[in-house]
N, C-alpha and C. Protein backbone atom coordinates (compact mmCIF):
# COMPACT_ATOMS: atom_id res chain seq x y z
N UNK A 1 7.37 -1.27 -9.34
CA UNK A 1 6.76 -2.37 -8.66
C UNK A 1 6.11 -1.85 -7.38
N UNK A 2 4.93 -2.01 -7.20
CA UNK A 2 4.10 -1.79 -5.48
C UNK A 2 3.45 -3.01 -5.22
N UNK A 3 4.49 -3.39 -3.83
CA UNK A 3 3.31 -4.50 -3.28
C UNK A 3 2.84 -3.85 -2.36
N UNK A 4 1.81 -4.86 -1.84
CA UNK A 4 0.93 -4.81 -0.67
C UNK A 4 0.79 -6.22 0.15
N UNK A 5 1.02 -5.68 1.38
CA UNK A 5 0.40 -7.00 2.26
C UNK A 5 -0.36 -6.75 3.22
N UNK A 6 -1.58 -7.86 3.62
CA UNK A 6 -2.70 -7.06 4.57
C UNK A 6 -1.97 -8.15 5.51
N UNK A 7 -2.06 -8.19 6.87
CA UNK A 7 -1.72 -8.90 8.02
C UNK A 7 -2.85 -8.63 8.89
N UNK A 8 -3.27 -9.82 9.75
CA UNK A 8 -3.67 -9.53 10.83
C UNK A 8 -5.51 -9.61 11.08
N UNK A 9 -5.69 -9.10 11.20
CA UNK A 9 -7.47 -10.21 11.81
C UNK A 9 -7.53 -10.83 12.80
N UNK A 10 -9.05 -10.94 12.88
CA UNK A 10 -9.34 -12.27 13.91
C UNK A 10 -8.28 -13.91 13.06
N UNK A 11 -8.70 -13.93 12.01
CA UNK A 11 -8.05 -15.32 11.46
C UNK A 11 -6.00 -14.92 11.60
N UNK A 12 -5.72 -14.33 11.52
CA UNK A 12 -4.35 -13.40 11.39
C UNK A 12 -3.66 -14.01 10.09
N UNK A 13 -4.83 -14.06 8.88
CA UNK A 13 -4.19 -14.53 7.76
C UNK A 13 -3.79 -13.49 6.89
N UNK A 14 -2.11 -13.72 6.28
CA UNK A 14 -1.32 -13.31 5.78
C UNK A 14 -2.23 -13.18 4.08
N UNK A 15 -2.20 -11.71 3.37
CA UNK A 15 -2.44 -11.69 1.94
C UNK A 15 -1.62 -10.82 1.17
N UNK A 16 -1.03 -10.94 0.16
CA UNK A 16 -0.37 -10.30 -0.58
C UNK A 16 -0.88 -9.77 -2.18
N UNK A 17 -0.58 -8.93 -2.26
CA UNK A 17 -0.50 -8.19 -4.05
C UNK A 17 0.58 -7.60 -4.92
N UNK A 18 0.68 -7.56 -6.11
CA UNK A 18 2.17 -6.69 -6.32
C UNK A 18 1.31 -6.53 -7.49
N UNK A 19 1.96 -5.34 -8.14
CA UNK A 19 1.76 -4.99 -9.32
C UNK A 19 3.37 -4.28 -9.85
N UNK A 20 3.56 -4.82 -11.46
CA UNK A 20 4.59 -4.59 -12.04
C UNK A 20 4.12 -3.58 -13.51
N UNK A 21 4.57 -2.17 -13.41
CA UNK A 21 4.15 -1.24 -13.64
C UNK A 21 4.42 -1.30 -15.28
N UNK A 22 4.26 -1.22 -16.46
CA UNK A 22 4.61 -1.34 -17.90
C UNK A 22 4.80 0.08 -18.17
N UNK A 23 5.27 0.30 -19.31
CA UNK A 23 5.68 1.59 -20.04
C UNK A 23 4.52 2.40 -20.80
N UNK A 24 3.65 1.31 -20.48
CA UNK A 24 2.09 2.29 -20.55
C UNK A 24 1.43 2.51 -19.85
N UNK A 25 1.51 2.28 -18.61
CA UNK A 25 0.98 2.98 -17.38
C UNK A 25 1.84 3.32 -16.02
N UNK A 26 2.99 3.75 -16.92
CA UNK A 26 3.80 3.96 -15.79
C UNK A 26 3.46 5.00 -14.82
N UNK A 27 3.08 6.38 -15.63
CA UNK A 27 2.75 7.68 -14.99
C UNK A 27 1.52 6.98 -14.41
N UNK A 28 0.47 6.60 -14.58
CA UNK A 28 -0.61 6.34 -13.55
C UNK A 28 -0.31 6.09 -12.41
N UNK A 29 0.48 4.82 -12.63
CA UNK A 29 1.31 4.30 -10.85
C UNK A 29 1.81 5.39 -10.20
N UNK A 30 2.64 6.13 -11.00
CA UNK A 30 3.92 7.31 -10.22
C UNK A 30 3.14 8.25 -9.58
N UNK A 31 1.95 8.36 -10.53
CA UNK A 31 0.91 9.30 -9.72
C UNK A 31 0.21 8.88 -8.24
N UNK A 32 0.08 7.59 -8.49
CA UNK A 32 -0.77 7.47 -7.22
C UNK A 32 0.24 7.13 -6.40
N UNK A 33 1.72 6.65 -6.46
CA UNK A 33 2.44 6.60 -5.78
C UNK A 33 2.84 7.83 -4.64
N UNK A 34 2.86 8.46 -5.67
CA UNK A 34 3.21 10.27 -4.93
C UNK A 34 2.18 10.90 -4.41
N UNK A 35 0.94 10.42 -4.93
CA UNK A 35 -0.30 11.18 -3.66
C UNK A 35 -0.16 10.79 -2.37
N UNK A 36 0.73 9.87 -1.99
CA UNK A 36 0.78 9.10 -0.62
C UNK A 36 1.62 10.09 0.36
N UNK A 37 0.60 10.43 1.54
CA UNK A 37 1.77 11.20 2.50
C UNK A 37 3.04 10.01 3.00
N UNK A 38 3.90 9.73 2.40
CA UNK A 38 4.89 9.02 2.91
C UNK A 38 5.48 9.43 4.13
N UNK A 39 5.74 10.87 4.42
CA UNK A 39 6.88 11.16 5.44
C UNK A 39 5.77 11.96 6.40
N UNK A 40 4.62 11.08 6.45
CA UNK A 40 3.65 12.20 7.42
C UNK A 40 3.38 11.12 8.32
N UNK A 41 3.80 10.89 9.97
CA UNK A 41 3.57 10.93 11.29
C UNK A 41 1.77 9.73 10.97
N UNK A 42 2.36 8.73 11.85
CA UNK A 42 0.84 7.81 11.55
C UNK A 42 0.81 7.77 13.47
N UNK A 43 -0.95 7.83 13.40
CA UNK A 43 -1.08 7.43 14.36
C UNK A 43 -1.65 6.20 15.30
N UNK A 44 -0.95 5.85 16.40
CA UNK A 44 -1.21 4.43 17.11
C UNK A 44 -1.37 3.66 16.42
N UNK A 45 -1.26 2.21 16.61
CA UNK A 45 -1.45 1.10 15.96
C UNK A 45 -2.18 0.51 15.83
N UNK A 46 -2.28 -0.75 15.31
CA UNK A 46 -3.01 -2.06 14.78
C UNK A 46 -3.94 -2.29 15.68
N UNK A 47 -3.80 -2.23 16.84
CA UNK A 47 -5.63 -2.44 17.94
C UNK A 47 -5.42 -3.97 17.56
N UNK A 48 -6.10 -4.97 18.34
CA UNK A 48 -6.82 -6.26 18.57
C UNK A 48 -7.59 -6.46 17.05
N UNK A 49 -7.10 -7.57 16.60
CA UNK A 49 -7.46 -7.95 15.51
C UNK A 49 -7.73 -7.23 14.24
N UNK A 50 -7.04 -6.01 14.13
CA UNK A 50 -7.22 -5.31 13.39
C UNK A 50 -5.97 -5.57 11.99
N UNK A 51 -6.22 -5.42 10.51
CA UNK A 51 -4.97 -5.16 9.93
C UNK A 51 -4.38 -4.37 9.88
N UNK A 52 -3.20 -4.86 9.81
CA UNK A 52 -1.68 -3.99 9.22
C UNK A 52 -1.79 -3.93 7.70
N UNK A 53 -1.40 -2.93 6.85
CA UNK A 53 -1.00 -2.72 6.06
C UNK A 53 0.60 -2.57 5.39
N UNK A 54 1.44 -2.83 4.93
CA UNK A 54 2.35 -3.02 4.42
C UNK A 54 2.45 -2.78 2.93
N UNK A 55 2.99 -1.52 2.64
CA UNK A 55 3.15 -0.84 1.35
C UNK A 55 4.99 -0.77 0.78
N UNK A 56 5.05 -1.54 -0.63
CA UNK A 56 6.27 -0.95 -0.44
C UNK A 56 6.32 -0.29 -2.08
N UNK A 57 7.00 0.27 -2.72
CA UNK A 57 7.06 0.98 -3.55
C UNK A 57 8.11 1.19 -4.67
N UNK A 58 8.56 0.81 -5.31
CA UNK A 58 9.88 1.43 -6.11
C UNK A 58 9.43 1.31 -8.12
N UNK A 59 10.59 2.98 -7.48
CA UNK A 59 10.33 3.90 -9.20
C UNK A 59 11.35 3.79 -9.46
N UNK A 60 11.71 4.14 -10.81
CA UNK A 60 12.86 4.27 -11.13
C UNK A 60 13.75 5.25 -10.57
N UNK A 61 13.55 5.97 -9.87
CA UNK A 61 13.88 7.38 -8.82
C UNK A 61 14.38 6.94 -7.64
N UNK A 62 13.33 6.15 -6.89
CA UNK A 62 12.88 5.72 -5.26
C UNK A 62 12.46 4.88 -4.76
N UNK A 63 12.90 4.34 -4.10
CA UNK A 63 12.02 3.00 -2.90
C UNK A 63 11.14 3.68 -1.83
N UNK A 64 9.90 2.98 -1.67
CA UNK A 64 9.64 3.82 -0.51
C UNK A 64 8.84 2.32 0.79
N UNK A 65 8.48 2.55 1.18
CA UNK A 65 8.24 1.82 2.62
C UNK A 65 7.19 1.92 3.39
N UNK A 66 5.98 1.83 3.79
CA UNK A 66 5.38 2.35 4.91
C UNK A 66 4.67 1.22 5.05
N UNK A 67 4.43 1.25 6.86
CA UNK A 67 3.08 0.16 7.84
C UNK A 67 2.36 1.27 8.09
N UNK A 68 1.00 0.90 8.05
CA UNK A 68 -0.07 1.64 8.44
C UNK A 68 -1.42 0.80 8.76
N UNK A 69 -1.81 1.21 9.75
CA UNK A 69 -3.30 0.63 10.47
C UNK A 69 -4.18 0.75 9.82
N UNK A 70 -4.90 -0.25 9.05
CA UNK A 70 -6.21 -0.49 9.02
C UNK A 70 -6.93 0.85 8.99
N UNK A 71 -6.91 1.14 10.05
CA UNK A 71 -7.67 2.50 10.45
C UNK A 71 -7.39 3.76 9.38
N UNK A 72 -5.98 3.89 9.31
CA UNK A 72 -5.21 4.56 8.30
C UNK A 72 -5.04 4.64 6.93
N UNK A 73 -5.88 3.64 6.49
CA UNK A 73 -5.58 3.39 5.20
C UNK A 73 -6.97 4.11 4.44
N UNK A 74 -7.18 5.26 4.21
CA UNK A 74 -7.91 6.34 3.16
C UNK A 74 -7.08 7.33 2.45
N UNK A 75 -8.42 8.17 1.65
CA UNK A 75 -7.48 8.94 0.82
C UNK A 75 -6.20 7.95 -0.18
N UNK A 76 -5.57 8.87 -0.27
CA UNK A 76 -4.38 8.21 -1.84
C UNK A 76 -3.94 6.94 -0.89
N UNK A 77 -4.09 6.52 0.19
CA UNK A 77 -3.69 5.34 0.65
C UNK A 77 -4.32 4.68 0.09
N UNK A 78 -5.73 4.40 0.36
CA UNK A 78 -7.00 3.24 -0.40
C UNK A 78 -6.81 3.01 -1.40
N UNK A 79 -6.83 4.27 -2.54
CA UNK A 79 -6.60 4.60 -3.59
C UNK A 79 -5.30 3.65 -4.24
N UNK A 80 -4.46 4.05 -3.60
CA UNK A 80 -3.21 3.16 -4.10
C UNK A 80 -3.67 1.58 -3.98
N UNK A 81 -3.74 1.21 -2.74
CA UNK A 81 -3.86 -0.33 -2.59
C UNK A 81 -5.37 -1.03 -3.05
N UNK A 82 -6.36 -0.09 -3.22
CA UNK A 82 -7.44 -0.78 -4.16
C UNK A 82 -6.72 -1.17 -5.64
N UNK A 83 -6.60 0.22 -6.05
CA UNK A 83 -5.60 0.06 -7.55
C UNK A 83 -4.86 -1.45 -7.86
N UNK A 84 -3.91 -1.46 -6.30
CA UNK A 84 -2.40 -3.09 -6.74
C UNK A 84 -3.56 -3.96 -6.52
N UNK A 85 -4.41 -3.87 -5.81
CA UNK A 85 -5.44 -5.34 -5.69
C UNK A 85 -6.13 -5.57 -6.92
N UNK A 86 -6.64 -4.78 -7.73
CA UNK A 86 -7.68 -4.55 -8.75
C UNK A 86 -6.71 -5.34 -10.27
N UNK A 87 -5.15 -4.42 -10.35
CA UNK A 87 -4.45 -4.92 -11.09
C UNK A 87 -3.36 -6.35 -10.67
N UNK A 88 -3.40 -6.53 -9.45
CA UNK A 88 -2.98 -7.86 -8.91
C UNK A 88 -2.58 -9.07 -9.96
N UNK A 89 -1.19 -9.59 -10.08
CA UNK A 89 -1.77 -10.96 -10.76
C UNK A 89 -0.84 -11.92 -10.37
């Protein structure tokens, strides 16, 4: 399962996504799960009207967790949370 939640804006409206992973695309998820620097150092925050990101993650292995700025969110980050938005339901 990976959700996502965007927070924050000028409007500071709350949005959410989840995606629930099947036994036929499990490795896709696990993959883009694990491109994510999880345990790598983010810098400064959210700024004035900017979003938060809110990632959370669990494999059959691991839970994982991370907030990250707006600013922060490229690479296997985007990647991941375009993906839960795209498959969203």
């Amino acid at each position: 399962m990976i959700a996502v939640v965007r927070t924050g804006g000028i409007a500071g409206i709350r949005r959410q996504w989840h995606v629930e992973a099947g036994t036929d695309d499990a490795a896709e998820w696990i993959d883009l799960i694990d491109r994510c620097p999880w345990d790598q150092e983010r810098d400064g925050g959210p700024g004035a009207d900017r979003f938060m990101w809110s990632i959370q993650a669990r494999t059959p292995s691991e839970r994982r967790e991370r907030e990250l700025p707006d600013s922060a969110l490229e690479g296997p980050w985007r990647a991941l949370v375009e993906a839960v938005r795209a498959a969203s339901v």
